[in-house]
Protein backbone atom coordinates (compact mmCIF):
# COMPACT_ATOMS: atom_id res chain seq x y z
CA UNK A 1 18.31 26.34 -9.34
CA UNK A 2 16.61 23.33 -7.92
CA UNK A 3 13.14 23.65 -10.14
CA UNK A 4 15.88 23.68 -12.88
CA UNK A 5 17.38 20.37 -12.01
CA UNK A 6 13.90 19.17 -11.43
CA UNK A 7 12.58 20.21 -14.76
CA UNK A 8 16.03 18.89 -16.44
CA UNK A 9 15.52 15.63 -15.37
CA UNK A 10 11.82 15.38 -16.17
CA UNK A 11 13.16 15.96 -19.57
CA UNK A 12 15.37 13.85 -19.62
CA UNK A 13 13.55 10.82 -17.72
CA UNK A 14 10.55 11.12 -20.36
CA UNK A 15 13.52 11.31 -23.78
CA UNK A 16 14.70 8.40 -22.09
CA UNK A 17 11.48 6.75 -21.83
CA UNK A 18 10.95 7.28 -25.53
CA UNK A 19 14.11 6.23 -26.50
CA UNK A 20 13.50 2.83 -24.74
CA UNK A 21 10.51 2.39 -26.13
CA UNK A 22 11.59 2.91 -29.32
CA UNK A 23 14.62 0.06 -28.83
CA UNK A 24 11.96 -2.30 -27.40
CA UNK A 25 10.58 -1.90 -30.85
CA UNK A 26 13.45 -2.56 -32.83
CA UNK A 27 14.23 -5.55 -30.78
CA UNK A 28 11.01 -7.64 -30.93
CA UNK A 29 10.00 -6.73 -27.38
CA UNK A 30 6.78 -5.89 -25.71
CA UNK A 31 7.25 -2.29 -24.49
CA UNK A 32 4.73 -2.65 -22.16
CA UNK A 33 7.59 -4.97 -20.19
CA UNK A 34 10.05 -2.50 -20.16
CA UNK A 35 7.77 0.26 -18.69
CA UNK A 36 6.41 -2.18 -16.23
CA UNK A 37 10.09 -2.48 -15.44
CA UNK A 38 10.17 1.18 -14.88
CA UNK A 39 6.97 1.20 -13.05
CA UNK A 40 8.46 -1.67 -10.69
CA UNK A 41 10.94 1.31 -9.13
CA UNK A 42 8.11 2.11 -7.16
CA UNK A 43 8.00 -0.94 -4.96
CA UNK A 44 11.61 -1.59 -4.80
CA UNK A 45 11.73 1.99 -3.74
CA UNK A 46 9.00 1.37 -0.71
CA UNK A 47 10.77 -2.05 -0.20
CA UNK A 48 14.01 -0.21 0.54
CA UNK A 49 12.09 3.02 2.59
CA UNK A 50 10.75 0.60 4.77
CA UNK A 51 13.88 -1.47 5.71
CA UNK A 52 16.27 0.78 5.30
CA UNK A 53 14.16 4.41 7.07
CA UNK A 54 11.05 2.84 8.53
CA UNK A 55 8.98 4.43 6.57
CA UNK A 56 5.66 2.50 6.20
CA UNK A 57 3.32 1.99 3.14
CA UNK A 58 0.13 3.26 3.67
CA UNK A 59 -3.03 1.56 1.91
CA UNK A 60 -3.50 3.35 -1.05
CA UNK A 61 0.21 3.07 -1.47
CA UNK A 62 -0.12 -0.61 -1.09
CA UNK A 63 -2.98 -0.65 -3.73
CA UNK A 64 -1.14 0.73 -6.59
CA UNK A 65 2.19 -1.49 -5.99
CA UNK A 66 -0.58 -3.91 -6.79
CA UNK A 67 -1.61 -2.72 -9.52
CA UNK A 68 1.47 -2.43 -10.93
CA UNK A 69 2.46 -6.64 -10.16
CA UNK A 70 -0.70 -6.98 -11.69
CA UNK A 71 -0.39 -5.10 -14.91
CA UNK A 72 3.22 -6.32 -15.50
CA UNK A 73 1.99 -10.61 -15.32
CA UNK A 74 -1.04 -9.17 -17.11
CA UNK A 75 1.27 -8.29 -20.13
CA UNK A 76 3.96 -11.17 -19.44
CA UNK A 77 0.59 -13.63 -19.51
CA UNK A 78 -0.38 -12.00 -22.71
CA UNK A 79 2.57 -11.82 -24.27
CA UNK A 80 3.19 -15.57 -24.21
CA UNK A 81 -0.50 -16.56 -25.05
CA UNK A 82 0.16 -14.51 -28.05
CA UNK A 83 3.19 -16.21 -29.22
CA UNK A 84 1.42 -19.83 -28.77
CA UNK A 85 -0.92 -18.50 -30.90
CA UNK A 86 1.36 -17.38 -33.56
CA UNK A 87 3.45 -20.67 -33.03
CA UNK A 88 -0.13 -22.73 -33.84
CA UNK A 89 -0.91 -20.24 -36.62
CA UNK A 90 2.32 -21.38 -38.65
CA UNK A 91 2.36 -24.97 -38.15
């Protein structure tokens, strides 16, 4: 019973994942923000394991949380560069 809850909400976790993406679209905003937003879970998650259970982060751990910060300013940075752009392309 438990792989079928597991498997259920893969399923539904990745129709969900499409379906935001596809309302990103629709609205005008860079996907890649809203699944950095979902990728941000994972260090508000070890945030709250540490405080909360103890639990501590180990270096490879640590690495990918970076990544993560990184990728999501990566796409905020280029997100805005390309609207200055399009902003000087229309004057």
């Amino acid at each position: 019973m438990h792989q079928v809850a597991r498997t259920a909400n893969f399923f539904l976790y990745i129709w969900l994942t499409i379906k935001v993406g596809e309302y990103a679209l629709v609205a005008g905003i860079n996907p890649g923000i809203i699944f950095g937003c979902f990728s941000s879970a994972i260090i508000f998650n070890s945030i709250f394991a540490y405080f909360l259970y103890g639990e501590k982060a180990t270096v490879k751990q640590c690495l990918g949380m970076a990544i993560v910060i990184g990728g999501m300013l990566w796409i905020s940075i280029a997100k805005n560069h390309t609207v200055e752009i399009e902003d000087k392309l229309t004057q």
